[in-house]
Protein backbone atom coordinates (compact mmCIF):
# COMPACT_ATOMS: atom_id res chain seq x y z
CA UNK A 1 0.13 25.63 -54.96
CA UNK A 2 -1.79 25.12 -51.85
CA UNK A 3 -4.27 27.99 -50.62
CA UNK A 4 -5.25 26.80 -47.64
CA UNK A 5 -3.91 28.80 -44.41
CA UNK A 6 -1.51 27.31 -42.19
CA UNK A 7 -0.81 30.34 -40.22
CA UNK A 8 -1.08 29.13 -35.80
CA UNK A 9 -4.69 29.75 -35.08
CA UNK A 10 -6.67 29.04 -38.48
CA UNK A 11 -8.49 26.18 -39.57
CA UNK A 12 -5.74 24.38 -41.83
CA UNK A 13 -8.55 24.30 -44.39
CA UNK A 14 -11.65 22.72 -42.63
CA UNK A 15 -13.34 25.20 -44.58
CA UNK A 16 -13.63 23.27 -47.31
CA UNK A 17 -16.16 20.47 -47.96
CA UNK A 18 -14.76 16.81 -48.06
CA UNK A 19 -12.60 15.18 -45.91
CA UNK A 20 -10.76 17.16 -43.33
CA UNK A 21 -7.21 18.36 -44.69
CA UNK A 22 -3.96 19.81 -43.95
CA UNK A 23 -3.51 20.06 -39.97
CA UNK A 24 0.06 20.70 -37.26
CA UNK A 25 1.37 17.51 -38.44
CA UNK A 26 0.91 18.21 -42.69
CA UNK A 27 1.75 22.12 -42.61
CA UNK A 28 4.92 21.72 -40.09
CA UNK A 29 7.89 19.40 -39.81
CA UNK A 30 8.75 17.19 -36.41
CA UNK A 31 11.86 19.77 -36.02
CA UNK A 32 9.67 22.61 -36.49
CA UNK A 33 6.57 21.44 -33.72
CA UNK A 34 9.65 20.56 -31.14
CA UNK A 35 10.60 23.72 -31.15
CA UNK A 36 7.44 25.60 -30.79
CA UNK A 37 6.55 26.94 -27.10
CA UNK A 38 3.19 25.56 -25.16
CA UNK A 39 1.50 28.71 -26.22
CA UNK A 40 2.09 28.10 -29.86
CA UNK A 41 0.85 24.74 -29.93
CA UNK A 42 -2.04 25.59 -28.61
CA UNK A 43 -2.97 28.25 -31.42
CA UNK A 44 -2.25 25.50 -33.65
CA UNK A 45 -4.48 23.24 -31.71
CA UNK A 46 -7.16 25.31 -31.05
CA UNK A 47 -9.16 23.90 -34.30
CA UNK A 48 -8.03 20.50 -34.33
CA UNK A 49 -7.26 19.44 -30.79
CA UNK A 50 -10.59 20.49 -29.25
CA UNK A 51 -9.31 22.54 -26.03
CA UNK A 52 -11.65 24.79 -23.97
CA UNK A 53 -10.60 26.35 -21.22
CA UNK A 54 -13.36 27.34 -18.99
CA UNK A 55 -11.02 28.92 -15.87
CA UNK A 56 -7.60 30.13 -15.15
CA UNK A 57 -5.91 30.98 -12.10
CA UNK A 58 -2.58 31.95 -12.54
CA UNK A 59 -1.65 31.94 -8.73
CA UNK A 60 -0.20 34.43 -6.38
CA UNK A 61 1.86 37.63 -8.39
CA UNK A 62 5.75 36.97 -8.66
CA UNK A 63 7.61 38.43 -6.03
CA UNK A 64 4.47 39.36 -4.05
CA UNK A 65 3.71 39.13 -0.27
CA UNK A 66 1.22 36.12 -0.85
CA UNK A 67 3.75 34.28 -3.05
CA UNK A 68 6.45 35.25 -0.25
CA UNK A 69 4.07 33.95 2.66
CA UNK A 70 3.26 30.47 0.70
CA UNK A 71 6.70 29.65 -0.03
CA UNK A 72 7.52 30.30 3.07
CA UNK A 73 4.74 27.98 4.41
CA UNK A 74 5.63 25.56 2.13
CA UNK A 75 9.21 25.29 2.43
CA UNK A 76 9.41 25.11 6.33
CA UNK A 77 6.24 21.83 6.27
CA UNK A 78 8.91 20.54 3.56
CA UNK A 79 11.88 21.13 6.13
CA UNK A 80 10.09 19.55 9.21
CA UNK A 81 8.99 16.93 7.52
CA UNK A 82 12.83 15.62 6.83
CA UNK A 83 14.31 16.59 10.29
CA UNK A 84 11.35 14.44 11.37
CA UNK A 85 12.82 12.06 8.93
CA UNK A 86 16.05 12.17 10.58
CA UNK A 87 14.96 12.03 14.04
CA UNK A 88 13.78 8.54 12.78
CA UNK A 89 17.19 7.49 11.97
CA UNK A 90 18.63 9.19 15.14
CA UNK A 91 16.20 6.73 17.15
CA UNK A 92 16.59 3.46 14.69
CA UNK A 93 20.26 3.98 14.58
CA UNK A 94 21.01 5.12 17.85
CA UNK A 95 19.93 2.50 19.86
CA UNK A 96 22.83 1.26 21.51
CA UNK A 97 25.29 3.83 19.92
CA UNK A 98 24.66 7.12 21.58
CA UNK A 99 21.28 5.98 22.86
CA UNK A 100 19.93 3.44 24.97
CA UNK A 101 20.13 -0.09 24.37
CA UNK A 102 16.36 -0.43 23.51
CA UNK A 103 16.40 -4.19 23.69
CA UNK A 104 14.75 -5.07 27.40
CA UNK A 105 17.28 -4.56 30.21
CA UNK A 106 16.48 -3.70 34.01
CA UNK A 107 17.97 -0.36 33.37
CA UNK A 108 16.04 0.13 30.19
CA UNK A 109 12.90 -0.60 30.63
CA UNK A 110 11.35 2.89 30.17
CA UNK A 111 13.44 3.51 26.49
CA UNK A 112 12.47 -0.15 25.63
CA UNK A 113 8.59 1.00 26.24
CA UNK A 114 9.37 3.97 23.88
CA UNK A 115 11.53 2.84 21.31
CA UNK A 116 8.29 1.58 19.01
CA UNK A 117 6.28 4.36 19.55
CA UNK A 118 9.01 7.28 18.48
CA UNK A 119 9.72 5.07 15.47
CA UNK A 120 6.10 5.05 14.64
CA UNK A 121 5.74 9.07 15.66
CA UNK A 122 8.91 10.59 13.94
CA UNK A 123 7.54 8.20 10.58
CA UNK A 124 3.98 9.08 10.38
CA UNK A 125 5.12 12.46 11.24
CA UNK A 126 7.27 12.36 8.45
CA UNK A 127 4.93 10.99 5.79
CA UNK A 128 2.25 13.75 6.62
CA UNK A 129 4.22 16.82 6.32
CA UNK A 130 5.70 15.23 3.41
CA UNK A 131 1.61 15.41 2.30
CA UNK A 132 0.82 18.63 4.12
CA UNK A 133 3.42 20.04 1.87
CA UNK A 134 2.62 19.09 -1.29
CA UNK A 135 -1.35 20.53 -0.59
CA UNK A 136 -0.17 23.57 0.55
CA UNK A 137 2.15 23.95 -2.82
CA UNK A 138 -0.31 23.06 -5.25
CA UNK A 139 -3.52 25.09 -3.52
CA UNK A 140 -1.11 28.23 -2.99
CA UNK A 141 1.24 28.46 -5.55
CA UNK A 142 0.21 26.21 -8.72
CA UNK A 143 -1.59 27.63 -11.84
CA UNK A 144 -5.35 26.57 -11.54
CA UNK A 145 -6.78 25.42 -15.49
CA UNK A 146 -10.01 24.34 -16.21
CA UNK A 147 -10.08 23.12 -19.65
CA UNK A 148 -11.69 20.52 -21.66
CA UNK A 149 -10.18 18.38 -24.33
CA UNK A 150 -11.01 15.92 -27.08
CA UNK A 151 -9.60 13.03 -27.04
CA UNK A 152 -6.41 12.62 -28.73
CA UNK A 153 -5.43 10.76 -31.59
CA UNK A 154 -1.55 9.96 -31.04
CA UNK A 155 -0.46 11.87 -33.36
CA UNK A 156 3.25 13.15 -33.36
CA UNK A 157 1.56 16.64 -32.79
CA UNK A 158 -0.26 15.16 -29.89
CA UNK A 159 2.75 13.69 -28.19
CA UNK A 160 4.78 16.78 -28.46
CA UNK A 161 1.99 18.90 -27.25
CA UNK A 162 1.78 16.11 -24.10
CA UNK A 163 6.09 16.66 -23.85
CA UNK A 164 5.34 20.58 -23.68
CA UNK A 165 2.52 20.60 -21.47
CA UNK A 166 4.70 18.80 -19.00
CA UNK A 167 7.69 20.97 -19.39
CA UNK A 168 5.52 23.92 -19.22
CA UNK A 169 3.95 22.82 -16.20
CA UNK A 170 7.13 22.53 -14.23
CA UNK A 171 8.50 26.55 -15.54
CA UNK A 172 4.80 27.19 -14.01
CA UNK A 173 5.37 25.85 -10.96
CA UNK A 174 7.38 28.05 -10.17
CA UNK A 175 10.19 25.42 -8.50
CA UNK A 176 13.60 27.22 -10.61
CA UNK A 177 12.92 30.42 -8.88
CA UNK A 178 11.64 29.35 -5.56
CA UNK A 179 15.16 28.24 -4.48
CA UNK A 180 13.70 28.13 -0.66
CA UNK A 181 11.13 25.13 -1.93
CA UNK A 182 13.69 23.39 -4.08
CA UNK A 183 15.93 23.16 -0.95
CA UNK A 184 13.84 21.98 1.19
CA UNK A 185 12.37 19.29 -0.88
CA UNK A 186 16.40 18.14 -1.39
CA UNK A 187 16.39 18.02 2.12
CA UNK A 188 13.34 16.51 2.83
CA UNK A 189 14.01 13.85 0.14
CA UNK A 190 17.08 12.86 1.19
CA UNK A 191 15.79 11.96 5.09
CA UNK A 192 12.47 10.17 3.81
CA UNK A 193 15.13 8.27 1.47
CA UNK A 194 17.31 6.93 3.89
CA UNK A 195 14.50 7.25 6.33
CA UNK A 196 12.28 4.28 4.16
CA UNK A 197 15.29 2.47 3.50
CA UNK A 198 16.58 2.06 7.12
CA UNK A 199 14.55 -0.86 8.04
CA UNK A 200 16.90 -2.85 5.58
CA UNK A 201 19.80 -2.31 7.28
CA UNK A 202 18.12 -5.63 9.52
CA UNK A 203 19.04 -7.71 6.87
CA UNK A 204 22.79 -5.84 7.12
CA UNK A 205 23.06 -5.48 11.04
CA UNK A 206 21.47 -9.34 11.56
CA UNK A 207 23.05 -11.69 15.10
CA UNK A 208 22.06 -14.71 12.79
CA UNK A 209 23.93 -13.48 9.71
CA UNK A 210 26.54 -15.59 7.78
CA UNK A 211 24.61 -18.69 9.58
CA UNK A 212 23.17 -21.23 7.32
CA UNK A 213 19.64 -22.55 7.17
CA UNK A 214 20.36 -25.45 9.96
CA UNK A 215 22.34 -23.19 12.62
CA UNK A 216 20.87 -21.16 15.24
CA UNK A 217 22.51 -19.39 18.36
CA UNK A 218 22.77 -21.47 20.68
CA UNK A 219 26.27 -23.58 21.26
CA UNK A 220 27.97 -25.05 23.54
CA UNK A 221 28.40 -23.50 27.11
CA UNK A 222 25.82 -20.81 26.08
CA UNK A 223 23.52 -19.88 28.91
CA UNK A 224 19.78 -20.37 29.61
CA UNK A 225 18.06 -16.92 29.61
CA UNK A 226 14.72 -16.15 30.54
CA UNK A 227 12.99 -12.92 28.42
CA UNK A 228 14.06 -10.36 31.21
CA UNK A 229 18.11 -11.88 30.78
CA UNK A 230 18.46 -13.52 33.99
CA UNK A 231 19.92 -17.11 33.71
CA UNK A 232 18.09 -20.24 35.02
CA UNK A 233 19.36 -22.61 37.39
CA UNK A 234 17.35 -26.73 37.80
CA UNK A 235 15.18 -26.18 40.72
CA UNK A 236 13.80 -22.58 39.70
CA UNK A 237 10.91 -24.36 38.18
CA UNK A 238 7.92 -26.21 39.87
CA UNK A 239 7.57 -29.82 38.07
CA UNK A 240 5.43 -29.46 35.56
CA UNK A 241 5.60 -26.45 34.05
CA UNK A 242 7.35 -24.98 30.90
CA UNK A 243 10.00 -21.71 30.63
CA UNK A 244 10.75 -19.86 27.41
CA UNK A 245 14.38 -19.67 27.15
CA UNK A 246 16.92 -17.68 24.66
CA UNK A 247 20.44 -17.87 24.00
CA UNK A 248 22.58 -15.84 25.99
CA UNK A 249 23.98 -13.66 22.77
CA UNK A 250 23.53 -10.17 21.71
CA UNK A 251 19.82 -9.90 20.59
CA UNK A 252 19.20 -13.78 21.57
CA UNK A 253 15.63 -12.95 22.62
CA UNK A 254 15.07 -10.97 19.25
CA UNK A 255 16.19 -13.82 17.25
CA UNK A 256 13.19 -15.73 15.36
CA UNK A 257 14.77 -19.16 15.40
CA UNK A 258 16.02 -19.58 19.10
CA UNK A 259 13.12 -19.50 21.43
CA UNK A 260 13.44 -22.75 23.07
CA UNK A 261 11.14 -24.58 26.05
CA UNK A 262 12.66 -25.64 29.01
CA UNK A 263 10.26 -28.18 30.45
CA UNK A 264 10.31 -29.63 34.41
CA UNK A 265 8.85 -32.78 34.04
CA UNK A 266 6.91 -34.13 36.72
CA UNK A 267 8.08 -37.89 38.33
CA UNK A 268 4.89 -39.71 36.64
CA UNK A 269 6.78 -38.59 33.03
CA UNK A 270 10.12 -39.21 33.78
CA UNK A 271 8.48 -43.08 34.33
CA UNK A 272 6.76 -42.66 31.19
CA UNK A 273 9.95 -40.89 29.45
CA UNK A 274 10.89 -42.65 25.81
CA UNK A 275 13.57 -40.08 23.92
CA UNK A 276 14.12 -40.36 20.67
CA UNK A 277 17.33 -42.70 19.34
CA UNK A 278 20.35 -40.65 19.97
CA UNK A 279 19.01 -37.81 22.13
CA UNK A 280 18.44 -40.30 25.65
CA UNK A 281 21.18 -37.97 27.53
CA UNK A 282 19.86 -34.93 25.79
CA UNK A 283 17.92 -33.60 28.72
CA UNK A 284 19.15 -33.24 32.25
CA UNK A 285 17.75 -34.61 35.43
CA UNK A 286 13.79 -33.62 34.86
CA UNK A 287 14.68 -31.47 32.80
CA UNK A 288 13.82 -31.44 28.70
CA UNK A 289 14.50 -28.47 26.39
CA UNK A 290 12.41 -28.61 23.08
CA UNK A 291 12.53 -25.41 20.08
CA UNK A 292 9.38 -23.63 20.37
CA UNK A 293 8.93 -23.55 16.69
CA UNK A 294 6.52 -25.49 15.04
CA UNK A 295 7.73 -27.60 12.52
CA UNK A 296 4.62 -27.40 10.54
CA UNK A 297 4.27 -23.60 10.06
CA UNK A 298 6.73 -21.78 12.01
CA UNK A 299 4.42 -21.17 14.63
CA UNK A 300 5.02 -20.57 17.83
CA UNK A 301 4.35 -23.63 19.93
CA UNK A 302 3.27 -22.49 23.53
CA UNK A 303 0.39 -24.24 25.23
CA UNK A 304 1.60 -26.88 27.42
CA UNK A 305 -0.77 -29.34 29.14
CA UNK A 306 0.89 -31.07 31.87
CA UNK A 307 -1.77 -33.93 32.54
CA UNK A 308 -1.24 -35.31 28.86
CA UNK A 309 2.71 -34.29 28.63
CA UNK A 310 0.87 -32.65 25.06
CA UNK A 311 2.75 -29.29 23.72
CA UNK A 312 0.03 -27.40 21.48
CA UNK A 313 0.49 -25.25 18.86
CA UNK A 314 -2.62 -23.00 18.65
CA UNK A 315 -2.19 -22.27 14.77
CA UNK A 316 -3.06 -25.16 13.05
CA UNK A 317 -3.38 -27.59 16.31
CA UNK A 318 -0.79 -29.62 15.87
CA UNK A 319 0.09 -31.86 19.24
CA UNK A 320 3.66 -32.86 20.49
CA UNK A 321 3.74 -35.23 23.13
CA UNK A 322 6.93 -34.69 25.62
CA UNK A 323 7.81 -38.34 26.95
CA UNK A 324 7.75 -39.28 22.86
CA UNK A 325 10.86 -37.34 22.21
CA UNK A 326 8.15 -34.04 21.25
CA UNK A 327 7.10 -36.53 18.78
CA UNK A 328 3.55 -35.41 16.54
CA UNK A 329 0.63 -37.55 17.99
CA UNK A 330 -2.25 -35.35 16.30
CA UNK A 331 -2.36 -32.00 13.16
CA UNK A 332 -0.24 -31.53 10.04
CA UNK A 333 2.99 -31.81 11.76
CA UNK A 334 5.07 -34.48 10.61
CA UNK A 335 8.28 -34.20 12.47
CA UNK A 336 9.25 -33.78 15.75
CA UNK A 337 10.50 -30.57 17.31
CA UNK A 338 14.17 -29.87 17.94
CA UNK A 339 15.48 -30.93 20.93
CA UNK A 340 18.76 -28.59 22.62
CA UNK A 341 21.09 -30.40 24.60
CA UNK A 342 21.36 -28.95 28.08
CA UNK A 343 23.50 -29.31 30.91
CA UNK A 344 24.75 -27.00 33.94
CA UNK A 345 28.04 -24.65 34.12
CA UNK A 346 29.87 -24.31 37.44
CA UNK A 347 28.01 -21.74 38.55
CA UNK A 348 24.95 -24.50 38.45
CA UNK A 349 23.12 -22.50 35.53
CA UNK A 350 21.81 -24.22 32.72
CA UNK A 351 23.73 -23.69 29.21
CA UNK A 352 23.33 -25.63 25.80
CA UNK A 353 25.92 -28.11 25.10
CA UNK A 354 25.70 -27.97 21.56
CA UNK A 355 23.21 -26.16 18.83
CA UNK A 356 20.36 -28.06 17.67
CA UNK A 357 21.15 -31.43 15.93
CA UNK A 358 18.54 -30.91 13.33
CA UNK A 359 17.06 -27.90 11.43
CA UNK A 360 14.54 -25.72 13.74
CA UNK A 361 11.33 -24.98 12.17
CA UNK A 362 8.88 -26.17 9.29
CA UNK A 363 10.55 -29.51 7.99
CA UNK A 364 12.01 -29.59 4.44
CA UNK A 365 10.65 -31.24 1.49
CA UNK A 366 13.27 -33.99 1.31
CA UNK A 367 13.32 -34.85 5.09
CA UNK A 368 11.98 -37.87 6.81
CA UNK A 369 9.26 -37.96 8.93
CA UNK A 370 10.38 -38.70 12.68
């Protein structure tokens, strides 16, 4: 028969000389330490878990004024920060709804100017109430314990000390009886939620979705745009210089694949002018319309130099030159950029008559160079 003491708060037998003995996980049974409270297992641990405590603050009183006044603090930063959460998706989802249209029109310039920066306001605002909140909880109403502890050996007394610790830290909280705090943090949660996962609805709400890899926007008898959405006619442009054009399609000058260059060409390149097989009646009259996206990179191809009929891409410097067909002439392009076929409607404006024949942007492992 054993004589040691196994009682919560004695020494399990360290008493005696020799290797230490006995201990939580000897004297008690796995059922037995589940089911003991925080406060028990740390009588039992006193001797062989190594626990100070130096300090404890157990917070504001229950019930009092100062408990009262924090939750109250706390649970209305918790509140603002989800209606600021919803005001996001009010703006984001809005936007041509019940709102503005906040892509650029002539009527919507100033909402356009603004659309970004409430976006940017109503999320950071968000995000640091969501912070402001969770100070103000734990420096107001959270326990304060200074303690210092050995470290621990993984026992099964160990872990279910860690499993109690945590369970006893959210009764201490406080949370199950400040039903004010637990509300607004459902409420709060649920606008940064939908609030952080609203930008994916892009990849839902998308002009170019259902389109493969090849396809873009533009087809035939769709118009010319320039960025402010008024429609180009030949003539509007000195010879010589170069227009960025988009598709005349919901969101056309949001869409990454269909800026295109419509190019005047002056009448020493028309002389000079050798298309590409199969494109020669692509253009019309002086006038040449090329993608604007690099087919090294991606990039956005937009420094045109007249003098040497050379299209630039600043990136990686690749060169294009226009009376090739925008074939590459210098860089790590290999293939020549897309070229639209354009024409003129009745009205005399200028409108694709087909999409692009070839993919737009960087070529594809199995193509050809051109």
């Amino acid at each position: 028969m054993s004589t040691r003491d196994t009682r919560p708060g004695s020494t399990g037998g360290d008493e005696t000389p020799g290797p230490l003995h006995g201990g939580p996980d000897d004297d008690y049974t796995p059922e037995q330490l589940a089911a003991m409270r925080r406060e028990e297992l740390d009588l039992l641990g006193a001797r062989y878990d190594g626990v100070e405590i130096l300090h404890v603050d157990p917070g504001p009183e229950p019930g009092s004024a100062m408990e009262r006044r924090a939750v109250r603090q706390v649970g209305l930063t918790f509140t603002l920060a989800g209606v600021s959460a919803f005001l996001f998706l009010v703006v984001y989802v809005g936007s041509g709804w019940f709102l503005p249209e906040w892509s650029w029109t002539e009527e919507g310039t100033v909402w356009s100017a603004l659309f970004t920066p409430m976006l940017g306001l109503f999320m950071g605002l968000s995000l640091v109430l969501v912070g402001a909140g969770l100070v103000l909880y734990t420096k107001k109403l959270l326990p304060h314990e200074t303690a210092v502890q050995d470290k621990h050996d993984g026992s099964h007394f160990d872990r279910v000390t860690t499993g109690a610790t945590l369970v006893g830290g959210y009764h201490n909280s406080g949370l199950p009886r400040r039903k004010l705090i637990t509300r607004s943090l459902g409420f709060m949660g649920a606008g940064v939620g939908v609030m952080l996962l609203a930008p994916l609805g892009g990849l839902i709400n998308n002009p170019s979705r259902g389109n493969t890899l090849g396809q873009t926007a533009w087809a035939e008898g769709v118009r010319l745009l320039r960025d402010d959405g008024s429609p180009v006619r030949p003539g509007d442009q000195e010879p010589g210089s170069l227009e960025t054009v988009f598709p005349a399609v919901p969101g056309g000058n949001r869409m990454t694949d269909a800026p295109t260059m419509l190019i005047r060409l002056r009448p020493e390149q028309i002389e000079s002018l050798r298309p590409r097989e199969g494109s020669e009646d692509y253009g019309y009259g002086d006038y040449v319309a090329y993608s604007k996206i690099c087919t090294h990179a991606g990039c956005p191809v937009s420094l045109y130099e007249q003098e040497t009929s050379r299209i630039l891409c600043p990136c990686h410097q690749s060169m294009f030159d226009v009376t090739q067909g925008a074939k590459p002439v210098f860089g790590p392009a290999t293939r020549s950029l897309p070229q639209l076929p354009i024409t003129v409607d009745d009205e005399g404006f200028f409108v694709a008559r087909s999409d692009y024949p070839e993919a737009v942007g960087p070529t594809y492992w199995n193509r050809e160079r051109i």
